[in-house]
PDB file of N, CA and C in Angstrom:
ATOM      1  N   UNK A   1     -93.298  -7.527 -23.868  1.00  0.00           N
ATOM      2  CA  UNK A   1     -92.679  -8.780 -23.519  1.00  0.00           C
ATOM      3  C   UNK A   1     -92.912  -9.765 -24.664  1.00  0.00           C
ATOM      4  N   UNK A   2     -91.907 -10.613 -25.107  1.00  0.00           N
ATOM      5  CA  UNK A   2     -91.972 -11.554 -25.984  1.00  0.00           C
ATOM      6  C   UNK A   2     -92.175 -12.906 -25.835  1.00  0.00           C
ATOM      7  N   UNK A   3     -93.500 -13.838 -26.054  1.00  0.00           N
ATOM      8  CA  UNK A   3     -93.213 -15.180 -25.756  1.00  0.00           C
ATOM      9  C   UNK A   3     -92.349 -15.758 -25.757  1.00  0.00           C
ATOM     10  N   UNK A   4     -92.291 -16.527 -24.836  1.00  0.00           N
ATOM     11  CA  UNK A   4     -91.455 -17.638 -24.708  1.00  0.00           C
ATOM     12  C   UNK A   4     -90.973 -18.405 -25.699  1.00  0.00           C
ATOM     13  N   UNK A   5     -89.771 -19.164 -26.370  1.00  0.00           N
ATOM     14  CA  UNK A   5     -90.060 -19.742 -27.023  1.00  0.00           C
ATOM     15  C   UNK A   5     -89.515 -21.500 -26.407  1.00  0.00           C
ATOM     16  N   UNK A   6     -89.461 -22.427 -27.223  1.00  0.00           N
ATOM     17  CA  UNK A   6     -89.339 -23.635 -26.445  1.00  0.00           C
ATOM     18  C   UNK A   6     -87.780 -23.888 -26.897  1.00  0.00           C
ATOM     19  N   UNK A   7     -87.075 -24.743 -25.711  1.00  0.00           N
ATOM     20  CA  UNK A   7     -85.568 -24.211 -26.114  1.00  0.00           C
ATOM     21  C   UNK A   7     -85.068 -25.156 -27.243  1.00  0.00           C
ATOM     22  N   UNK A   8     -85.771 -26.384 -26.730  1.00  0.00           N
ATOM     23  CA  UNK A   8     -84.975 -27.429 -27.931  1.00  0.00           C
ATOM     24  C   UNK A   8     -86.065 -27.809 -29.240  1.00  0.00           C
ATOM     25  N   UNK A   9     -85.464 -28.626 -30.200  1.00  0.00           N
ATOM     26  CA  UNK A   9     -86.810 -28.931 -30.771  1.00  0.00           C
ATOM     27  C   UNK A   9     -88.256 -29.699 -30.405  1.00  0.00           C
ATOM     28  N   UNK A  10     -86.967 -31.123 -29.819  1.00  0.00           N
ATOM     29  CA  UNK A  10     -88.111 -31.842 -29.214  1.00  0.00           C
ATOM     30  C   UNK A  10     -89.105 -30.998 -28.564  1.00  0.00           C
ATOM     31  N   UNK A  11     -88.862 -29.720 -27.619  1.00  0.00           N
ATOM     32  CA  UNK A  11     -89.896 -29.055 -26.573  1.00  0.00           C
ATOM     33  C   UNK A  11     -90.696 -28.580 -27.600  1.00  0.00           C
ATOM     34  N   UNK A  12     -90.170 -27.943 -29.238  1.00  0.00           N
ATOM     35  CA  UNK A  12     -91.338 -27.521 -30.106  1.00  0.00           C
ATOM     36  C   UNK A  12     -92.469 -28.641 -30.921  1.00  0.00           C
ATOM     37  N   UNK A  13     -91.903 -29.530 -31.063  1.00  0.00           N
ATOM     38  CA  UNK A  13     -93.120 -30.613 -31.011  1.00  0.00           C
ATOM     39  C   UNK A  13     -93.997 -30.858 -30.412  1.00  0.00           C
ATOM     40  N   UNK A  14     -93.515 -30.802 -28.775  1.00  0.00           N
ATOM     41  CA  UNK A  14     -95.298 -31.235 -27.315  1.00  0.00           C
ATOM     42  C   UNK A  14     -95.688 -30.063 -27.824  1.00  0.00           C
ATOM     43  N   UNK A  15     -95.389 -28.915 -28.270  1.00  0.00           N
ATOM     44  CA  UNK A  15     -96.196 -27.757 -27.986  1.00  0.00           C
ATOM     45  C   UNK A  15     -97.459 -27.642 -29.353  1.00  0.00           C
ATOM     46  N   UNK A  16     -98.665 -27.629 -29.160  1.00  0.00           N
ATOM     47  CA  UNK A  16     -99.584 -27.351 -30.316  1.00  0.00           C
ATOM     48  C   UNK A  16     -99.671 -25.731 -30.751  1.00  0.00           C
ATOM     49  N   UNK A  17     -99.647 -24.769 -31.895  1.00  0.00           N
ATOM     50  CA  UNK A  17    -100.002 -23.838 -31.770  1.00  0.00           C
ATOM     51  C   UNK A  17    -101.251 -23.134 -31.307  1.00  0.00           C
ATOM     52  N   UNK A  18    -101.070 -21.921 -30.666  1.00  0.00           N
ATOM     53  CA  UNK A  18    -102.452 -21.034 -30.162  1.00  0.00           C
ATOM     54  C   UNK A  18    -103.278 -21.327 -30.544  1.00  0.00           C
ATOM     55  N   UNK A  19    -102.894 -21.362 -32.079  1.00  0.00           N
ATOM     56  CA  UNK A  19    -104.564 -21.344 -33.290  1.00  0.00           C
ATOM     57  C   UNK A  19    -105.076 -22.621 -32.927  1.00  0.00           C
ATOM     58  N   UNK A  20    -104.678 -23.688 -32.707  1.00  0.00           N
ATOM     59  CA  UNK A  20    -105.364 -24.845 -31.895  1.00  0.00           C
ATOM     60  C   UNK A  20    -105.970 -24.645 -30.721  1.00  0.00           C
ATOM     61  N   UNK A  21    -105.820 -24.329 -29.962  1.00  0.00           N
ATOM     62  CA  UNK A  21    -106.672 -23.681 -28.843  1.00  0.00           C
ATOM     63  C   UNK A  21    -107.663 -22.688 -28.925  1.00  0.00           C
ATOM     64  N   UNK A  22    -107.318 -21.756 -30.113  1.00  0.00           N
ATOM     65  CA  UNK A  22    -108.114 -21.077 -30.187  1.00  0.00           C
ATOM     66  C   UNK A  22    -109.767 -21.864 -31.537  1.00  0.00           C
ATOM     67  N   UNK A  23    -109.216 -22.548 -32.123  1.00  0.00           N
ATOM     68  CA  UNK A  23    -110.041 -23.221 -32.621  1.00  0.00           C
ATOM     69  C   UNK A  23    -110.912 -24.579 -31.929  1.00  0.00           C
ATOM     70  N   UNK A  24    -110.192 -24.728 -30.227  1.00  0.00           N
ATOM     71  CA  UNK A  24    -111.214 -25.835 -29.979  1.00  0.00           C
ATOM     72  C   UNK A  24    -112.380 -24.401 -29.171  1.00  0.00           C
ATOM     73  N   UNK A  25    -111.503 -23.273 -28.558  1.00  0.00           N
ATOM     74  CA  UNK A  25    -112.777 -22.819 -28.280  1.00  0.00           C
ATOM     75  C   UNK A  25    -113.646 -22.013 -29.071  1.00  0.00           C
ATOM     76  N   UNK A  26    -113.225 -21.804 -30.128  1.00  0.00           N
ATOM     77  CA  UNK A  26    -114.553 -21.415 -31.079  1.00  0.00           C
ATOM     78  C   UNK A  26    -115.668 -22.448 -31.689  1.00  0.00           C
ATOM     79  N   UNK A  27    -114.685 -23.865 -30.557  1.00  0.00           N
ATOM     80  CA  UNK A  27    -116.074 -25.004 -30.963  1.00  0.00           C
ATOM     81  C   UNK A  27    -117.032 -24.644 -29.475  1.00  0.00           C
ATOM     82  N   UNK A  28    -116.567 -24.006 -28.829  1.00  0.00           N
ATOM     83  CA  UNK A  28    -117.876 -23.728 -27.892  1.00  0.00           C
ATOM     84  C   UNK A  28    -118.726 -22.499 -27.647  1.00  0.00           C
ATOM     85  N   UNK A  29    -118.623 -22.131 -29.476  1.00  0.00           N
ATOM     86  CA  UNK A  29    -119.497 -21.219 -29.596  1.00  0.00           C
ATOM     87  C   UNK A  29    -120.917 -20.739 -29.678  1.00  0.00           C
ATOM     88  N   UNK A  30    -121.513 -20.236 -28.446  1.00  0.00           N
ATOM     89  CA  UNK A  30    -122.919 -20.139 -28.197  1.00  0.00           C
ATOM     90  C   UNK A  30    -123.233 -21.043 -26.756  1.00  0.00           C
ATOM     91  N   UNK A  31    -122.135 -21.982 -26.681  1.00  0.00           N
ATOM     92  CA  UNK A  31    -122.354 -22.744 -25.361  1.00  0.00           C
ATOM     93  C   UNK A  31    -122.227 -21.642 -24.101  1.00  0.00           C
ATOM     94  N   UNK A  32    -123.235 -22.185 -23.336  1.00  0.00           N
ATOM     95  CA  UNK A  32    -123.428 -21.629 -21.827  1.00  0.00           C
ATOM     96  C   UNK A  32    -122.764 -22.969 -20.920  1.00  0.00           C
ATOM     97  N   UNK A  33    -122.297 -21.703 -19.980  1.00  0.00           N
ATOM     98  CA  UNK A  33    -121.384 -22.899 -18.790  1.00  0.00           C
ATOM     99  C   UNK A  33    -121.560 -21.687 -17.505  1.00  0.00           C
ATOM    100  N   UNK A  34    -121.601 -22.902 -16.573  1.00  0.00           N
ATOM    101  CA  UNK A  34    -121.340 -22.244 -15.172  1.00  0.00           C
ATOM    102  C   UNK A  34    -120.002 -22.283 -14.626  1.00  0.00           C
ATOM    103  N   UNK A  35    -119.080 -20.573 -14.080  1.00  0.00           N
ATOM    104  CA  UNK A  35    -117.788 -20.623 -13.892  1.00  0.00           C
ATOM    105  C   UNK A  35    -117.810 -21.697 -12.092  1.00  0.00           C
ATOM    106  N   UNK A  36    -116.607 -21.916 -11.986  1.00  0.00           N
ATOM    107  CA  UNK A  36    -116.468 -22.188 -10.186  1.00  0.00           C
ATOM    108  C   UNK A  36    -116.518 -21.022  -8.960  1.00  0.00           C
ATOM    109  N   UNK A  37    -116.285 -19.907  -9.977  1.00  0.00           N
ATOM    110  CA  UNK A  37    -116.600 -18.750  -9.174  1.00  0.00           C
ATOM    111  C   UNK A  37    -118.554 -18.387  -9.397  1.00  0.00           C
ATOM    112  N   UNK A  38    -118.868 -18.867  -9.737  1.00  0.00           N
ATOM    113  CA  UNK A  38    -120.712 -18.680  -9.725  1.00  0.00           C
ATOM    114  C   UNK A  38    -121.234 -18.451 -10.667  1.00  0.00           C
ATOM    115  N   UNK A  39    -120.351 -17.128 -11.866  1.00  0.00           N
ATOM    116  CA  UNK A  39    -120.637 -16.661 -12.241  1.00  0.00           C
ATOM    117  C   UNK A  39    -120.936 -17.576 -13.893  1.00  0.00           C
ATOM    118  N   UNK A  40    -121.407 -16.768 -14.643  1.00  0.00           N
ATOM    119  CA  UNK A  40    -121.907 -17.300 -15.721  1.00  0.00           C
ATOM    120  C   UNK A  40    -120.991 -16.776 -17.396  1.00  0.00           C
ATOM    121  N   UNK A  41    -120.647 -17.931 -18.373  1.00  0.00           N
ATOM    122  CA  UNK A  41    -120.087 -17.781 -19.541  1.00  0.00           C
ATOM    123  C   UNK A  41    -120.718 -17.947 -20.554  1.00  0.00           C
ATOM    124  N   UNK A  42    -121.135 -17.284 -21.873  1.00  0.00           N
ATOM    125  CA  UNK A  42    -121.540 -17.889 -23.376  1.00  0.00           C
ATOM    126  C   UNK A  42    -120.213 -17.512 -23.966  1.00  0.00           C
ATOM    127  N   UNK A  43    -119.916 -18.487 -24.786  1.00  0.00           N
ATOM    128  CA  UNK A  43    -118.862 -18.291 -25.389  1.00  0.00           C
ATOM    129  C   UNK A  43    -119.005 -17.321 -27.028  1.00  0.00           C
ATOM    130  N   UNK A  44    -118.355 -16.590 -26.931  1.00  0.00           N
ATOM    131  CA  UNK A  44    -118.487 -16.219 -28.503  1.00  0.00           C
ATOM    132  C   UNK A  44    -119.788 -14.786 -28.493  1.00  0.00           C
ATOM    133  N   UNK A  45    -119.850 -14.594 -26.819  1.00  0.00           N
ATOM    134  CA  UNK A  45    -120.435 -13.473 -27.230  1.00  0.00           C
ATOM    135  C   UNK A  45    -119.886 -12.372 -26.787  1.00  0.00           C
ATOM    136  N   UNK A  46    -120.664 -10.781 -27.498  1.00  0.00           N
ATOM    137  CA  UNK A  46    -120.074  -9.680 -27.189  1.00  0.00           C
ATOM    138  C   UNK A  46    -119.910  -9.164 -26.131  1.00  0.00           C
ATOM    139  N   UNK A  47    -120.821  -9.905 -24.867  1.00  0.00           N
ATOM    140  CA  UNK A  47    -121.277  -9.193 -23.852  1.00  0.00           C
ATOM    141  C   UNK A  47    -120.569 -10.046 -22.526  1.00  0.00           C
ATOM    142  N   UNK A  48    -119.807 -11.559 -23.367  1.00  0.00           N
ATOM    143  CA  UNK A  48    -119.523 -12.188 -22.330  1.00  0.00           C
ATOM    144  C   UNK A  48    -118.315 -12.235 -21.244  1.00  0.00           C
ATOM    145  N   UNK A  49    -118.618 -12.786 -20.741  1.00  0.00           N
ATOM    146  CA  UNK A  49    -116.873 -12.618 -19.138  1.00  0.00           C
ATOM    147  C   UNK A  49    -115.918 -13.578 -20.146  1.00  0.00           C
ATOM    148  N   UNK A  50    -115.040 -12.713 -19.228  1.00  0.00           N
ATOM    149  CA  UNK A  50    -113.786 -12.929 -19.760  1.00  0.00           C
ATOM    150  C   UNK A  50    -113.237 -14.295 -18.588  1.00  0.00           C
ATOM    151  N   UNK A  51    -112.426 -15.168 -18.827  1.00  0.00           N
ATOM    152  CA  UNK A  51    -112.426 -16.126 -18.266  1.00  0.00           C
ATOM    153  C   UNK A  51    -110.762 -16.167 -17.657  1.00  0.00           C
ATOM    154  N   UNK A  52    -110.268 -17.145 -16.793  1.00  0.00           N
ATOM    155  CA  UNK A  52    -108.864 -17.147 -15.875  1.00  0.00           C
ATOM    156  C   UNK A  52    -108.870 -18.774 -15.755  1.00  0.00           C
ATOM    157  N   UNK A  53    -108.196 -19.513 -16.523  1.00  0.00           N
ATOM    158  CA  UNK A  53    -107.981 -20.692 -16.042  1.00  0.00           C
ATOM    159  C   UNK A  53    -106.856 -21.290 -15.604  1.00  0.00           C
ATOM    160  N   UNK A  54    -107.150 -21.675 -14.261  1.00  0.00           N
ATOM    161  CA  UNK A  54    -106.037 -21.774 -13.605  1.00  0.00           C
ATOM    162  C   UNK A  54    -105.560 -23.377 -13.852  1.00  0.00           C
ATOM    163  N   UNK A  55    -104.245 -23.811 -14.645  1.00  0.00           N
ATOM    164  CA  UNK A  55    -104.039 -24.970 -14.335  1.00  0.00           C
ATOM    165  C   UNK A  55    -103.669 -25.978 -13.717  1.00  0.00           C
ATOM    166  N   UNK A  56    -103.938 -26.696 -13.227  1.00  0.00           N
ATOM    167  CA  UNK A  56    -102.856 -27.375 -12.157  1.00  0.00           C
ATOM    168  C   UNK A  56    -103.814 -29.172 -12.157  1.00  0.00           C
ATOM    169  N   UNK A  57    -103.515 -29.886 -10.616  1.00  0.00           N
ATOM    170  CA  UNK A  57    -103.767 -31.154 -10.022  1.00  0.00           C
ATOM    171  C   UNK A  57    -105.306 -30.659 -10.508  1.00  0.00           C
ATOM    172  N   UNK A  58    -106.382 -29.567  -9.918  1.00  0.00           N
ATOM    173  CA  UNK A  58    -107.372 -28.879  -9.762  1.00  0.00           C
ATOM    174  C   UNK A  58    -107.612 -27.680 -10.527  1.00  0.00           C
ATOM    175  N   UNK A  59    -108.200 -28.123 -11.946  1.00  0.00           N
ATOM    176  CA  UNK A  59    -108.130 -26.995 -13.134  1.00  0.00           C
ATOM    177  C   UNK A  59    -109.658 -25.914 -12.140  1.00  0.00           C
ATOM    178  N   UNK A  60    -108.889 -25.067 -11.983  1.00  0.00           N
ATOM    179  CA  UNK A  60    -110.319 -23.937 -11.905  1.00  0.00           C
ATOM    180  C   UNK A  60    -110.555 -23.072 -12.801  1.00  0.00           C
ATOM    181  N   UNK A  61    -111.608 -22.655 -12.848  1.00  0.00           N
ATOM    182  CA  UNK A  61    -112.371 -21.516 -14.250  1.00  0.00           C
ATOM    183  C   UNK A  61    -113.264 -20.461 -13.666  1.00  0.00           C
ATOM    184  N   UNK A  62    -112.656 -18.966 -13.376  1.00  0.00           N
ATOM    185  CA  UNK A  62    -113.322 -18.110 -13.020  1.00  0.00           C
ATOM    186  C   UNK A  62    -113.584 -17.487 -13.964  1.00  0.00           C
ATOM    187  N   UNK A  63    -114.198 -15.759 -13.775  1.00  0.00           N
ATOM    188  CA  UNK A  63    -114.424 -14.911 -14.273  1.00  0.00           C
ATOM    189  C   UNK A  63    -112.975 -14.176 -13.988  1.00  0.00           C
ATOM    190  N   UNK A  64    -112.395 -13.108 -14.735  1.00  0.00           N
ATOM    191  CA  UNK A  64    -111.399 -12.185 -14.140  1.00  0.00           C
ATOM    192  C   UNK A  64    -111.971 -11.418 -12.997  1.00  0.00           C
ATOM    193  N   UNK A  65    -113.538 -10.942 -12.912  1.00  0.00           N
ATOM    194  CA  UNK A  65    -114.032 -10.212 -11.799  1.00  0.00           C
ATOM    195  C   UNK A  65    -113.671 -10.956 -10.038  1.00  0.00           C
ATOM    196  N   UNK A  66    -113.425 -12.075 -10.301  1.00  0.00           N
ATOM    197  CA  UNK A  66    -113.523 -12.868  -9.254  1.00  0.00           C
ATOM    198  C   UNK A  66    -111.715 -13.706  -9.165  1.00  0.00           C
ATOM    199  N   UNK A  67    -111.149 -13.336 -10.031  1.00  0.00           N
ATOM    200  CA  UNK A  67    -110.184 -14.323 -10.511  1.00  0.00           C
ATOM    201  C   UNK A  67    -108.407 -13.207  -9.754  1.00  0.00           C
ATOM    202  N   UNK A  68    -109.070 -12.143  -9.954  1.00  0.00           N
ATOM    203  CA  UNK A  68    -107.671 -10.988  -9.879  1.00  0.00           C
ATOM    204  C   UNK A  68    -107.739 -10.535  -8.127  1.00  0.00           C
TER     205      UNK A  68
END
């Protein structure tokens, strides 16, 4: 399947690229956080959960173990 892309230009402007997202969370690298499902995150490690964030009114942040 192929991303989406945005139809007009204006829609490609609001949009920031991945690599921005992916660079604010490699600023929370080594940080520990508690998910809403209980469970526990370090970011940036080999061993850590994989995460599901759901967006909406009520952003939630599980584990996929708890999330699927």
């Amino acid at each position: 399947m192929l991303p989406a892309e945005p139809r007009t230009s204006n829609q490609k402007q609001e949009y920031a690229s991945v690599d921005e997202l992916k660079t604010i969370i490699h600023q929370l690298r080594g940080k520990k956080f508690m998910l809403d499902c209980g469970h526990k995150i370090t970011f940036g490690y080999f061993l850590g959960n994989d995460i599901i964030i759901r967006n909406g009114k009520d952003i939630k942040i599980t584990c996929t173990d708890c999330g699927y």
